[in-house]
C-alpha atoms as a PDB file:
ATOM      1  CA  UNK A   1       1.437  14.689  33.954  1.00  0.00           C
ATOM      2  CA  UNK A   2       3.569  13.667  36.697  1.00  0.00           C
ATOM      3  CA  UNK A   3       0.661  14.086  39.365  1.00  0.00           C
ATOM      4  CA  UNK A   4      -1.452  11.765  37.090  1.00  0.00           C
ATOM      5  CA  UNK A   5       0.812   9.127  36.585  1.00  0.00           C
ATOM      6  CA  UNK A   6       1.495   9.083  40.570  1.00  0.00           C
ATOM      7  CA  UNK A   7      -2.410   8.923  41.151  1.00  0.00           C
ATOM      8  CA  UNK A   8      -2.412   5.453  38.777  1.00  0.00           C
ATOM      9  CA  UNK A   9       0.537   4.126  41.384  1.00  0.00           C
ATOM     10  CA  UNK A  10       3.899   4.624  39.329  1.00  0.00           C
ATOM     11  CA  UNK A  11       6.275   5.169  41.319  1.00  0.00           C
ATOM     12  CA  UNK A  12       8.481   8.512  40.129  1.00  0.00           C
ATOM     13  CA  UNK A  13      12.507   9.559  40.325  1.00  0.00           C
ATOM     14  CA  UNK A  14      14.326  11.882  39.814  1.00  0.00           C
ATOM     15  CA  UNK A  15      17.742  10.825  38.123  1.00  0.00           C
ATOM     16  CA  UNK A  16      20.988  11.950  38.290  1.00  0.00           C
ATOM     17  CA  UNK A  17      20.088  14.421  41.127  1.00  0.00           C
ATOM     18  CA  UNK A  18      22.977  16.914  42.430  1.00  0.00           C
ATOM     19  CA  UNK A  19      23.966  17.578  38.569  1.00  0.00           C
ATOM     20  CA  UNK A  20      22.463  19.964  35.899  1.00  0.00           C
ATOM     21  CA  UNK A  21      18.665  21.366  36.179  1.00  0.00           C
ATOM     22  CA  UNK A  22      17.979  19.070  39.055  1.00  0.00           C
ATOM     23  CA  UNK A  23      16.259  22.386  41.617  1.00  0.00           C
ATOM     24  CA  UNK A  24      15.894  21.994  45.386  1.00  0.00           C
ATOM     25  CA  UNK A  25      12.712  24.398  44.915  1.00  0.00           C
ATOM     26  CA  UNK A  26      11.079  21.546  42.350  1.00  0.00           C
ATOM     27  CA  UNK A  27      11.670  18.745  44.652  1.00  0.00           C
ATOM     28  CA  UNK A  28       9.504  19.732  47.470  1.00  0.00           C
ATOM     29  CA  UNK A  29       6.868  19.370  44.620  1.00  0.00           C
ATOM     30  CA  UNK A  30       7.173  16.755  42.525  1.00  0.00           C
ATOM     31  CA  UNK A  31       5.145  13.918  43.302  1.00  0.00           C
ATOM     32  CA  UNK A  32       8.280  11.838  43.437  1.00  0.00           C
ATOM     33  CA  UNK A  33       8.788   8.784  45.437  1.00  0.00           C
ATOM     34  CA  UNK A  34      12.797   8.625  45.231  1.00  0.00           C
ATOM     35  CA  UNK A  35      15.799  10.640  44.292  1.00  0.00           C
ATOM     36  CA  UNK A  36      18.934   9.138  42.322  1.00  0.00           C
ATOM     37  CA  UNK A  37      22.333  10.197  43.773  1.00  0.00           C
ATOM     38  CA  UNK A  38      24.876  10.893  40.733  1.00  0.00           C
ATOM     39  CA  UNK A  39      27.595   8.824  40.232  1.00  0.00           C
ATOM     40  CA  UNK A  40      29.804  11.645  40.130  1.00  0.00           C
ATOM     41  CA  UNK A  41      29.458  12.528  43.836  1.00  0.00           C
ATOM     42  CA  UNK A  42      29.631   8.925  44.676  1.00  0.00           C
ATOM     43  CA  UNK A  43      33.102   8.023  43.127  1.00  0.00           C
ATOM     44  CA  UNK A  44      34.136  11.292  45.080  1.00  0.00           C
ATOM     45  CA  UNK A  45      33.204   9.550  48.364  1.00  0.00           C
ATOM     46  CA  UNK A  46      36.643   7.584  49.268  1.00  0.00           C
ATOM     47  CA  UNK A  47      38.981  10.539  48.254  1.00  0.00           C
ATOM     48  CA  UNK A  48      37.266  13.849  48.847  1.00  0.00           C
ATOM     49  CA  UNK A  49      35.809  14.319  52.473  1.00  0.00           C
ATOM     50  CA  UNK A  50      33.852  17.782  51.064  1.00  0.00           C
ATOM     51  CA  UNK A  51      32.187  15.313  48.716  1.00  0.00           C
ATOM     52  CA  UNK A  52      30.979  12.946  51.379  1.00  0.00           C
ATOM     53  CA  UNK A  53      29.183  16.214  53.235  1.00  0.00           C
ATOM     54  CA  UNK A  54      27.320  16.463  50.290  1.00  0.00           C
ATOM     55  CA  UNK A  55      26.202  12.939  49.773  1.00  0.00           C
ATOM     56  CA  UNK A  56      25.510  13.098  53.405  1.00  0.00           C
ATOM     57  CA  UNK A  57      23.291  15.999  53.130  1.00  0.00           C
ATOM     58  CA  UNK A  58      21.316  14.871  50.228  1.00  0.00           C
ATOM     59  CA  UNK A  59      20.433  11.348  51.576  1.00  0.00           C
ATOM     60  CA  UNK A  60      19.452  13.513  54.999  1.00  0.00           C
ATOM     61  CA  UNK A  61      17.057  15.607  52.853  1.00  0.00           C
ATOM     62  CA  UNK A  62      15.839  12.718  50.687  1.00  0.00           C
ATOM     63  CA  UNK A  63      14.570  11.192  54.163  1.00  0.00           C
ATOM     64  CA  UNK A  64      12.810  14.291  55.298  1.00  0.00           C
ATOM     65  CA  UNK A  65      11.184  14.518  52.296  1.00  0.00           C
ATOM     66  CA  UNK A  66       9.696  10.997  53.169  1.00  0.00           C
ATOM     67  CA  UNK A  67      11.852  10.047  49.977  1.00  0.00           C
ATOM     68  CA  UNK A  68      14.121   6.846  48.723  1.00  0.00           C
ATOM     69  CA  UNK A  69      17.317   7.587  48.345  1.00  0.00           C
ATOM     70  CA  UNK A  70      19.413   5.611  45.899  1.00  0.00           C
ATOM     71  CA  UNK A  71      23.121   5.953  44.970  1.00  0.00           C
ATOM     72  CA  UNK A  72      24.082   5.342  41.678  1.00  0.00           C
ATOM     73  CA  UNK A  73      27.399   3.787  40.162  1.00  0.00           C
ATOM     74  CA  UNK A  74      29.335   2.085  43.585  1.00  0.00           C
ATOM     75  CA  UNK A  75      32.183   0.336  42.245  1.00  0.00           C
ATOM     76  CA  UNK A  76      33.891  -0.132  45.460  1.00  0.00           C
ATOM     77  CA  UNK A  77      33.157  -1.634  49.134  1.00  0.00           C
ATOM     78  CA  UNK A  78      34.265   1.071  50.803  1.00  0.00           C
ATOM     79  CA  UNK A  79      31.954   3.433  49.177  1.00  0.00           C
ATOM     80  CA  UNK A  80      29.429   1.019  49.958  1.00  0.00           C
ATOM     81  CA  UNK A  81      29.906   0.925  53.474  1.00  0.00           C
ATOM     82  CA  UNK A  82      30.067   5.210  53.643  1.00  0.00           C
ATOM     83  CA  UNK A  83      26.675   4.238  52.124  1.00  0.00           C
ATOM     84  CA  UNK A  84      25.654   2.496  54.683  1.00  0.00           C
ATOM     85  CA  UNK A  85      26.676   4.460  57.424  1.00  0.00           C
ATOM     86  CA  UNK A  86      24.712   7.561  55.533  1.00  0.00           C
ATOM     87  CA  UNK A  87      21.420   5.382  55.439  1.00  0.00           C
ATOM     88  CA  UNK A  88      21.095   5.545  52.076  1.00  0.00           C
ATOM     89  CA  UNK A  89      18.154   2.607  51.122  1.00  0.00           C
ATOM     90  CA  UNK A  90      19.253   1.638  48.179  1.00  0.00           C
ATOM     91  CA  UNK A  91      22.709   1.181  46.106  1.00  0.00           C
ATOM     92  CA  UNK A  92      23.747   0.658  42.420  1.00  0.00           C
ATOM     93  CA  UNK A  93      26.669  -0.409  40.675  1.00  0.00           C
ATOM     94  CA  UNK A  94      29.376  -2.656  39.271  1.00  0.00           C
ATOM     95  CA  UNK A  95      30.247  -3.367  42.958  1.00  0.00           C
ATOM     96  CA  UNK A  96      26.617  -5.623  42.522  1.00  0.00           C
ATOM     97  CA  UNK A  97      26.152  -6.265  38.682  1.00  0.00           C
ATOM     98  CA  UNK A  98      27.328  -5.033  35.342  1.00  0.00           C
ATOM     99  CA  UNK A  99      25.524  -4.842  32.217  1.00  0.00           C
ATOM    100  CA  UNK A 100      24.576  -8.027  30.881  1.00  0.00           C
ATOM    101  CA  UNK A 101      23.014  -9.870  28.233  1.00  0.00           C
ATOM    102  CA  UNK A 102      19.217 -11.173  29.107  1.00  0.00           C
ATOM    103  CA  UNK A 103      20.538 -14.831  29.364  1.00  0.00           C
ATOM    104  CA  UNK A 104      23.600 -13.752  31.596  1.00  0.00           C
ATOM    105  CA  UNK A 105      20.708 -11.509  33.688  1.00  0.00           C
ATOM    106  CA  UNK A 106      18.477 -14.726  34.016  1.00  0.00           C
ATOM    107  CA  UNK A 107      21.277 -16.937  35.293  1.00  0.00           C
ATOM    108  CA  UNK A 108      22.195 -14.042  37.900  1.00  0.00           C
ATOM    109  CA  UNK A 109      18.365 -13.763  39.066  1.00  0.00           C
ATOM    110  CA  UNK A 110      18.662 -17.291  40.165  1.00  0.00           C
ATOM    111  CA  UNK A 111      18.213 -17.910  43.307  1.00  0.00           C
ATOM    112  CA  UNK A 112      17.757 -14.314  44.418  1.00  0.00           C
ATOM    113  CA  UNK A 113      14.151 -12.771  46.362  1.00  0.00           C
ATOM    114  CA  UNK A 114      12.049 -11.489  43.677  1.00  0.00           C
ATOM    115  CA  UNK A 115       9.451  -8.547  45.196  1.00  0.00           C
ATOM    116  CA  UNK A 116       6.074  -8.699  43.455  1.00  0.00           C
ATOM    117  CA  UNK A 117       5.103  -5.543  41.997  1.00  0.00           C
ATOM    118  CA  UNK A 118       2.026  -4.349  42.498  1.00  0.00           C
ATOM    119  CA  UNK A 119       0.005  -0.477  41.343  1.00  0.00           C
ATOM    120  CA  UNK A 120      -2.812   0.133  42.946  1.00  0.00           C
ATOM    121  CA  UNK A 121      -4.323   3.889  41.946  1.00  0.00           C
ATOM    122  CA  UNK A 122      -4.604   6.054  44.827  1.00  0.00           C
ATOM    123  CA  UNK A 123      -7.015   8.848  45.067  1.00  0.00           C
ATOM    124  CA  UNK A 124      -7.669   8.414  41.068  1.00  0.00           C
ATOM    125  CA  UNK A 125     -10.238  10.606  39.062  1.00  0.00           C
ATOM    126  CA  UNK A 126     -10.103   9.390  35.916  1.00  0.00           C
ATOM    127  CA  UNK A 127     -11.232  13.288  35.144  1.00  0.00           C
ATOM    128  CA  UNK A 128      -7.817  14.491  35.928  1.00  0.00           C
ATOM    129  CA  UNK A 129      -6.339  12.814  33.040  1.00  0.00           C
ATOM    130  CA  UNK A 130      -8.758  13.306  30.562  1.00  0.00           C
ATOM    131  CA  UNK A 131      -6.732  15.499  28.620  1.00  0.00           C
ATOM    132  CA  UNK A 132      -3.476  13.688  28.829  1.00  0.00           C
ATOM    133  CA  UNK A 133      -3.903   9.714  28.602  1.00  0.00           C
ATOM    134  CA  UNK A 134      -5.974   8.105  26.658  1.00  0.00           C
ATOM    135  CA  UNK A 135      -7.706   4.914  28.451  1.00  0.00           C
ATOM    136  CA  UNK A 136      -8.577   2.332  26.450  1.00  0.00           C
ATOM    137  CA  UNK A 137     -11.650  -0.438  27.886  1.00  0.00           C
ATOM    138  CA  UNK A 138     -10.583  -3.707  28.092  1.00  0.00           C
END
């Protein structure tokens, strides 16, 4: 399933990675295009060197894997800027944003660079998902 909804251009992640049932054998093959760095190792990074080895390490194998690497729940600018000397591409947090309410979120999108997004199937056969998805015809 994951293969076929990579083929129709979704991009795939792989959340809260470091914790739980997230294996190092799976991620070599999962069609994944980035990996989500738990909060738990991020809070670690200001107080715990050990911690910031490991954060270090996964954003290093992230990149080899020709993966994103995104780091969940900064709260604080020095975390960000560990961040930023590890490479990581992309951070998330209450440093940035809370939660909000849709009119709050609106008001805060003002003003900022909005990306287009655009899927564009690569290497699709609609064969391959002929048993999972059902296509309707427009």
């Amino acid at each position: 399933m994951l293969k076929a909804l990579a083929a129709l251009g979704v991009n795939l992640s792989i959340d809260d990675f470091g914790t739980g049932y997230s294996s190092l054998s799976h991620l070599a093959r999962m069609p994944v295009h980035e990996v989500k760095i738990d909060r738990s190792f991020v809070q670690g990074l200001e107080s715990d060197m050990d911690t910031g080895a490991v954060v270090r390490s996964a954003i290093d194998m992230g990149h080899s894997l020709g993966l994103k690497v995104v780091a969940e729940g900064i709260e604080t600018e020095a975390a960000a800027q560990r961040l930023r000397e590890f490479r990581c591409d992309v951070a998330q947090g209450y440093l940035y944003a809370k939660p909000m309410p849709v009119d709050q979120l609106e008001s805060w999108l003002e003003g900022k660079t909005r990306i287009p997004v655009i899927a564009i199937p690569i290497n699709f056969q609609i064969e391959e998902l002929a048993d999972t998805v059902s296509l309707a015809t427009y």
